[in-house]
Structures are given as C-alpha cells and as structure tokens.
N, C-alpha and C. Protein backbone atom coordinates (compact mmCIF):
# COMPACT_ATOMS: atom_id res chain seq x y z
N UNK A 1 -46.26 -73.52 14.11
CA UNK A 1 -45.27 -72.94 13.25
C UNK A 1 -43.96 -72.79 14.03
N UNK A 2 -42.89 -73.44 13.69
CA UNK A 2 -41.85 -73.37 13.75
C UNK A 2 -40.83 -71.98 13.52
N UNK A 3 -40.55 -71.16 14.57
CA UNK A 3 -40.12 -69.80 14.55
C UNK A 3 -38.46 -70.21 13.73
N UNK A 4 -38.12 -69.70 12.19
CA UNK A 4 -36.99 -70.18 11.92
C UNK A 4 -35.73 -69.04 12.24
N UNK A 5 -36.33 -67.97 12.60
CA UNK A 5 -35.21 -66.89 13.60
C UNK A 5 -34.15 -66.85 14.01
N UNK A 6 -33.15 -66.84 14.79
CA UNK A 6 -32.58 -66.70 15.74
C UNK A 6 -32.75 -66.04 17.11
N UNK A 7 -33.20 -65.08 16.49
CA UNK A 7 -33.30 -63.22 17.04
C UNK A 7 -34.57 -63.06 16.45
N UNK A 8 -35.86 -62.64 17.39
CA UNK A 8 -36.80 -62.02 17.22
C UNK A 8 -36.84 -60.11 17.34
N UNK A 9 -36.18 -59.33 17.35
CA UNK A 9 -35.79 -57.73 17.52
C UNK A 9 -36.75 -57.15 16.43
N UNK A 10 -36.93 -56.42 17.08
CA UNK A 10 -37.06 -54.73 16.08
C UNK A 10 -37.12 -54.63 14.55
N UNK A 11 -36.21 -55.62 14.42
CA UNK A 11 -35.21 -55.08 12.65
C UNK A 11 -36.17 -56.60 12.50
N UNK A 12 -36.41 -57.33 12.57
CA UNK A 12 -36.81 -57.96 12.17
C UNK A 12 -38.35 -58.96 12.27
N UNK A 13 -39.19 -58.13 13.48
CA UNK A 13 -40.35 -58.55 13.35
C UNK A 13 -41.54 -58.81 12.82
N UNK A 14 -41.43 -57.62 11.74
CA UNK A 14 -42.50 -57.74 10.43
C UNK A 14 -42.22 -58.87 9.68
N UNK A 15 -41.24 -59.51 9.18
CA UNK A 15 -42.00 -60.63 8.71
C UNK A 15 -42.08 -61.86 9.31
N UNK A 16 -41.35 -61.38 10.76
CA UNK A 16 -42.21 -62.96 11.51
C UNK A 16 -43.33 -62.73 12.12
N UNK A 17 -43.91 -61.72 12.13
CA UNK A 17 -45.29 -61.80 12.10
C UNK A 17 -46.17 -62.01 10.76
N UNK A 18 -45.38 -61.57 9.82
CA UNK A 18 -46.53 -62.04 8.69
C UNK A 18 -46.73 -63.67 8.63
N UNK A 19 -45.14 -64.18 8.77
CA UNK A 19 -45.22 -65.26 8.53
C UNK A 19 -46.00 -66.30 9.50
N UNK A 20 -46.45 -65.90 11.04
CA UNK A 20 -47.21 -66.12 11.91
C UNK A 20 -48.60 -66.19 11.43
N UNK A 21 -48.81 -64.63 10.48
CA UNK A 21 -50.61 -64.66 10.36
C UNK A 21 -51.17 -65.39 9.54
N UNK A 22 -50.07 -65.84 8.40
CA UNK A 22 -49.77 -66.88 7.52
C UNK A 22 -50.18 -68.29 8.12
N UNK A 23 -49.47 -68.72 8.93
CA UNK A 23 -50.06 -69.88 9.56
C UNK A 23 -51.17 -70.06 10.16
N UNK A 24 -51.59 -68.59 10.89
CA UNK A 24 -52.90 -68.76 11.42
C UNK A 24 -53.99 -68.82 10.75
N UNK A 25 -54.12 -67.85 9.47
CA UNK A 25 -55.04 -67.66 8.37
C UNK A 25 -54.85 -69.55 7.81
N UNK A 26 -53.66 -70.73 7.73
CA UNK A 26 -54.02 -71.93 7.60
C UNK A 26 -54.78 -72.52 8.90
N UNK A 27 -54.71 -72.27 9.68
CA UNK A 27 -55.57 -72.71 10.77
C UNK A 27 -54.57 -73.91 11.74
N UNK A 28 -53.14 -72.97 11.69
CA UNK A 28 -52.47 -73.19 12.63
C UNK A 28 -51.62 -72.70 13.87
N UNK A 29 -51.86 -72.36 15.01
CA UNK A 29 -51.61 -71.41 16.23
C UNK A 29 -50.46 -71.94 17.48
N UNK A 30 -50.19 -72.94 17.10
CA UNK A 30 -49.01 -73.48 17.72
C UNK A 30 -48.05 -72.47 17.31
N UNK A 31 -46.94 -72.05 18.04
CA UNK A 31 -45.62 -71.40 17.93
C UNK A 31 -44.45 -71.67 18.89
N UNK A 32 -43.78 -72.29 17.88
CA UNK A 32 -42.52 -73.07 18.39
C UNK A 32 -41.08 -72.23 18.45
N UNK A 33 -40.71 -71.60 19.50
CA UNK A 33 -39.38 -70.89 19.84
C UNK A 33 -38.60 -71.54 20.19
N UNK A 34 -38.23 -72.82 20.13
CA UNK A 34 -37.10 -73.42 19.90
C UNK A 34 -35.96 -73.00 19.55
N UNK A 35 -35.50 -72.21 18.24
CA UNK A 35 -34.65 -72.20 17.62
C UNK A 35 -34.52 -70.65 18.09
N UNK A 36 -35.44 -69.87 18.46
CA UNK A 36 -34.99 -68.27 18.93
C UNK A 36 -33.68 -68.36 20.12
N UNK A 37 -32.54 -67.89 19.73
CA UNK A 37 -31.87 -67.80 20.91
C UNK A 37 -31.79 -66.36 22.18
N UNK A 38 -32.31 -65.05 21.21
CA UNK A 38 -32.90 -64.35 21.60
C UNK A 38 -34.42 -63.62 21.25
N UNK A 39 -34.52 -62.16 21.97
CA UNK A 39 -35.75 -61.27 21.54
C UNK A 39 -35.83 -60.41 22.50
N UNK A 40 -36.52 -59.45 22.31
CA UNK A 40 -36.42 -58.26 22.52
C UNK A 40 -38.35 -58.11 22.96
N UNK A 41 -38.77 -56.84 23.36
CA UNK A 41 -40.04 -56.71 23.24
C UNK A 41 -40.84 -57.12 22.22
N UNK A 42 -40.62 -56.67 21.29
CA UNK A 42 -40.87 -57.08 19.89
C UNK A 42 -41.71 -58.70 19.74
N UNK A 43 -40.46 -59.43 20.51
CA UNK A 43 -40.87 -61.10 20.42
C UNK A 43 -42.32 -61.01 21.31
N UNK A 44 -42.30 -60.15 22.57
CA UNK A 44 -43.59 -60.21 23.40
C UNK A 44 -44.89 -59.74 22.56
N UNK A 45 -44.45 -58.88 21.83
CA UNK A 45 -45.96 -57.64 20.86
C UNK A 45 -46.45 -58.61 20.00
N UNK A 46 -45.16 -59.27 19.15
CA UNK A 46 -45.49 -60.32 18.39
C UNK A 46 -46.63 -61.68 18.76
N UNK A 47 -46.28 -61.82 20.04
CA UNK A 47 -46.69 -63.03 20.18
C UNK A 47 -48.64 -62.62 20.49
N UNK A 48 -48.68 -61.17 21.57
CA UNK A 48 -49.78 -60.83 21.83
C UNK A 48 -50.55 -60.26 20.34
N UNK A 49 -49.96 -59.99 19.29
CA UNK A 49 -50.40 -59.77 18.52
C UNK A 49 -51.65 -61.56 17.80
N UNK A 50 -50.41 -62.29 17.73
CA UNK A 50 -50.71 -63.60 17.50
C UNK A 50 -52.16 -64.13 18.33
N UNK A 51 -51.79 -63.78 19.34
CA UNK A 51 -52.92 -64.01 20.20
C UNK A 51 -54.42 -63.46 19.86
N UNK A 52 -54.30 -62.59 19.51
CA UNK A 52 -55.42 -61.80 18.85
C UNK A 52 -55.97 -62.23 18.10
N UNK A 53 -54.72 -62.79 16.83
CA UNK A 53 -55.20 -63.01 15.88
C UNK A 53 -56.07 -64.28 15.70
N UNK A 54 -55.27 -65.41 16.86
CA UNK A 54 -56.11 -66.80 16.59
C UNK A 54 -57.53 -66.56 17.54
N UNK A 55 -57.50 -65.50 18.47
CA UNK A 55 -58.81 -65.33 18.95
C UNK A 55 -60.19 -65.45 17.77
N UNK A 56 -59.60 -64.25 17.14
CA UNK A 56 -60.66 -63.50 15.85
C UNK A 56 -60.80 -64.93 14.75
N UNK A 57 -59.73 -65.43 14.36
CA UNK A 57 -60.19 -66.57 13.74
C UNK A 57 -60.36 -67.82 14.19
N UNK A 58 -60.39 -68.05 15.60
CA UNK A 58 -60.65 -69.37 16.23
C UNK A 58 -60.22 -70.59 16.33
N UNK A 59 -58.97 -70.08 16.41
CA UNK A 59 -57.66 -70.88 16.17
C UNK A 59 -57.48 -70.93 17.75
N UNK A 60 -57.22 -72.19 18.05
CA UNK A 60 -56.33 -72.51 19.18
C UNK A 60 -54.78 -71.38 19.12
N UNK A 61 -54.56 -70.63 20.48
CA UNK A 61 -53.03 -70.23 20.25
C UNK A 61 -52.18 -71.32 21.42
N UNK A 62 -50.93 -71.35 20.88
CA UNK A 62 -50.04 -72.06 21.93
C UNK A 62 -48.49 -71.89 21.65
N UNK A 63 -47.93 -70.95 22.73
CA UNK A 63 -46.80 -71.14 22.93
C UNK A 63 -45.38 -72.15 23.28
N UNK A 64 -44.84 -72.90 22.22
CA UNK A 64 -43.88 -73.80 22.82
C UNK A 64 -42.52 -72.82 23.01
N UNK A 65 -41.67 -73.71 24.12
CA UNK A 65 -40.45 -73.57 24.11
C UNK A 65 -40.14 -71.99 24.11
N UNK A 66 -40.24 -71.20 24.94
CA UNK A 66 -40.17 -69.92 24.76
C UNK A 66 -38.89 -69.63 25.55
N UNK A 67 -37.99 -69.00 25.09
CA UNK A 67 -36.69 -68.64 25.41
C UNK A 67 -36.78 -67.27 26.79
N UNK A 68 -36.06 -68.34 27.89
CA UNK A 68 -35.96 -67.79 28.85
C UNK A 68 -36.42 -66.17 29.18
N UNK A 69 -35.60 -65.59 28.34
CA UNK A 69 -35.28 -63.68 28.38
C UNK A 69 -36.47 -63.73 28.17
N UNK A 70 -37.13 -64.12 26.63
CA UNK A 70 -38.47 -63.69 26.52
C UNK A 70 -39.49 -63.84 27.24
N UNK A 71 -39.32 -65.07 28.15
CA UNK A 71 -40.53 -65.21 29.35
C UNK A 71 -40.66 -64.53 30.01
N UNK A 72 -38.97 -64.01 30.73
CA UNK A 72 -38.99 -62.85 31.82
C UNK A 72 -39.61 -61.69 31.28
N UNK A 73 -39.34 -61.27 29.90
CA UNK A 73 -39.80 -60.11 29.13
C UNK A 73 -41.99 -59.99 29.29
N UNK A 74 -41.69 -61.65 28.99
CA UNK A 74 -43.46 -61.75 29.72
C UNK A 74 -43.86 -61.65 31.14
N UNK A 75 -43.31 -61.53 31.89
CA UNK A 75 -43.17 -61.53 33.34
C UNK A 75 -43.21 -60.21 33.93
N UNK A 76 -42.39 -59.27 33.41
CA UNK A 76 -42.36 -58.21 32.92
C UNK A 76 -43.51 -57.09 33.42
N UNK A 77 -43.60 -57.53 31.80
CA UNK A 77 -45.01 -56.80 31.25
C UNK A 77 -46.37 -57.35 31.98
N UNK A 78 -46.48 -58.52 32.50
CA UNK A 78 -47.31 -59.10 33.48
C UNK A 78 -48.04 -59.13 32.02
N UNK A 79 -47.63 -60.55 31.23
CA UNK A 79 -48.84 -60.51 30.30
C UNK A 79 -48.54 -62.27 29.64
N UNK A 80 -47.33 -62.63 30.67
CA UNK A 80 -47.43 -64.18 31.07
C UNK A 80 -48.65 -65.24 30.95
N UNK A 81 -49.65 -64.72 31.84
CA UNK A 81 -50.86 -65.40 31.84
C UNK A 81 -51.48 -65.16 31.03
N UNK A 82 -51.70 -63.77 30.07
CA UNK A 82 -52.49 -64.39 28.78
C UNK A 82 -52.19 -65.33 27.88
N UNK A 83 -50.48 -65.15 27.50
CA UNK A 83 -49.51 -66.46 26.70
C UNK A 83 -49.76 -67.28 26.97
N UNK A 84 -49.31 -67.82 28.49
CA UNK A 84 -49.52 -69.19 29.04
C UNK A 84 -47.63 -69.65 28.17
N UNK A 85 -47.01 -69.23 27.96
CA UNK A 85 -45.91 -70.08 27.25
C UNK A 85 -45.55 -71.27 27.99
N UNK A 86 -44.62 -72.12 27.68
CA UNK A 86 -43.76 -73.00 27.41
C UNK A 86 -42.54 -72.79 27.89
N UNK A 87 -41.90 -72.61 28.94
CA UNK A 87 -40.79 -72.07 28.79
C UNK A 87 -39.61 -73.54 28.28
N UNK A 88 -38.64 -72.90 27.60
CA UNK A 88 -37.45 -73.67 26.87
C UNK A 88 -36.79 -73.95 27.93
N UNK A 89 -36.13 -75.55 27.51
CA UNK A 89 -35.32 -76.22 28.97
C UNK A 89 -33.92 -75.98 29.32
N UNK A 90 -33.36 -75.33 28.00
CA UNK A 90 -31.83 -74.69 28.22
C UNK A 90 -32.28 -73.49 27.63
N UNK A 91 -30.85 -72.49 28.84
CA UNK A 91 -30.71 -71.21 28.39
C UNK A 91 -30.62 -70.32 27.53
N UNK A 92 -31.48 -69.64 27.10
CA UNK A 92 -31.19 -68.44 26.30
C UNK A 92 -31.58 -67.65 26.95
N UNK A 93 -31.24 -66.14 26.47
CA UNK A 93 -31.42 -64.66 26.83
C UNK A 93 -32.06 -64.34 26.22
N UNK A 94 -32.89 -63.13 26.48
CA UNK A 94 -33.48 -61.95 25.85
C UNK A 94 -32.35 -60.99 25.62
N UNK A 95 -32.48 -60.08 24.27
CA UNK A 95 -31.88 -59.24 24.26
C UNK A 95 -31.25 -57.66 25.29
C-alpha cells in the first residue's frame, strides 16, 4: 500500500491506519513511504501497530522507502529491527 500522505502526525494518523488495516485485512503488508515527506512518532506507532497486525493475520509486513526522520525516529525508539525498513534515497525529515 502506497502511503498517499505527505505528513504522517498526530492530526492525522487514524485514518492512515485504517486505511493500512484495510490493506492488510486484503492480504496486503507492503508499505510504501515514498510520497511521506514527513512524520512524527505517530508514523513509528503506526507502522508497529501494522506490524502486529500482519503478524495476527499472516501477512508478510514490509517497509519501503521510509523517510529519513522517520528511520531516525526508529532508531530512536530502538525498534528499527523489528521494522527492518527501507530507508528512502533522498532527503526528507521527520517532524
């Protein structure tokens, strides 16, 4: 699933997570941050949330292209290695 975002934040994570569980409940766990230019914690909860979710339904999860800030934001939190992301080949920030 193709993250169509900009900004993953606060104000706006509920429905990119629905729209996440949405894809996973189709039996798809790829997540493509391409197009995020930022995010906030939020983008990290989100994603570990995701993670969960394709556990419980047995979905492959996979992080593409994950925007710089947010990796560090995974780096962070030391929760990098459960993601495993992708990091994105040009710059963006985390919020």
């Amino acid at each position: 699933m193709k993250i169509k975002e900009s900004f993953v934040t606060l104000k706006n994570v509920q429905p990119v997570i629905a729209a996440g569980d949405a894809a996973i409940a189709a039996g798809d766990g790829e997540f493509d941050f391409s197009g995020v230019q930022r995010g906030d914690s939020s983008a990290v909860a989100c994603l570990l949330h995701w993670k969960r979710s394709c556990q419980k339904a047995g979905v492959p999860f996979r992080v593409k292209t994950l925007p710089a800030g947010i990796l560090d934001l995974c780096r962070l939190y030391e929760v990098e290695g459960l993601l495993n992301p992708q990091p994105q080949a040009s710059g963006t920030e985390a919020a």
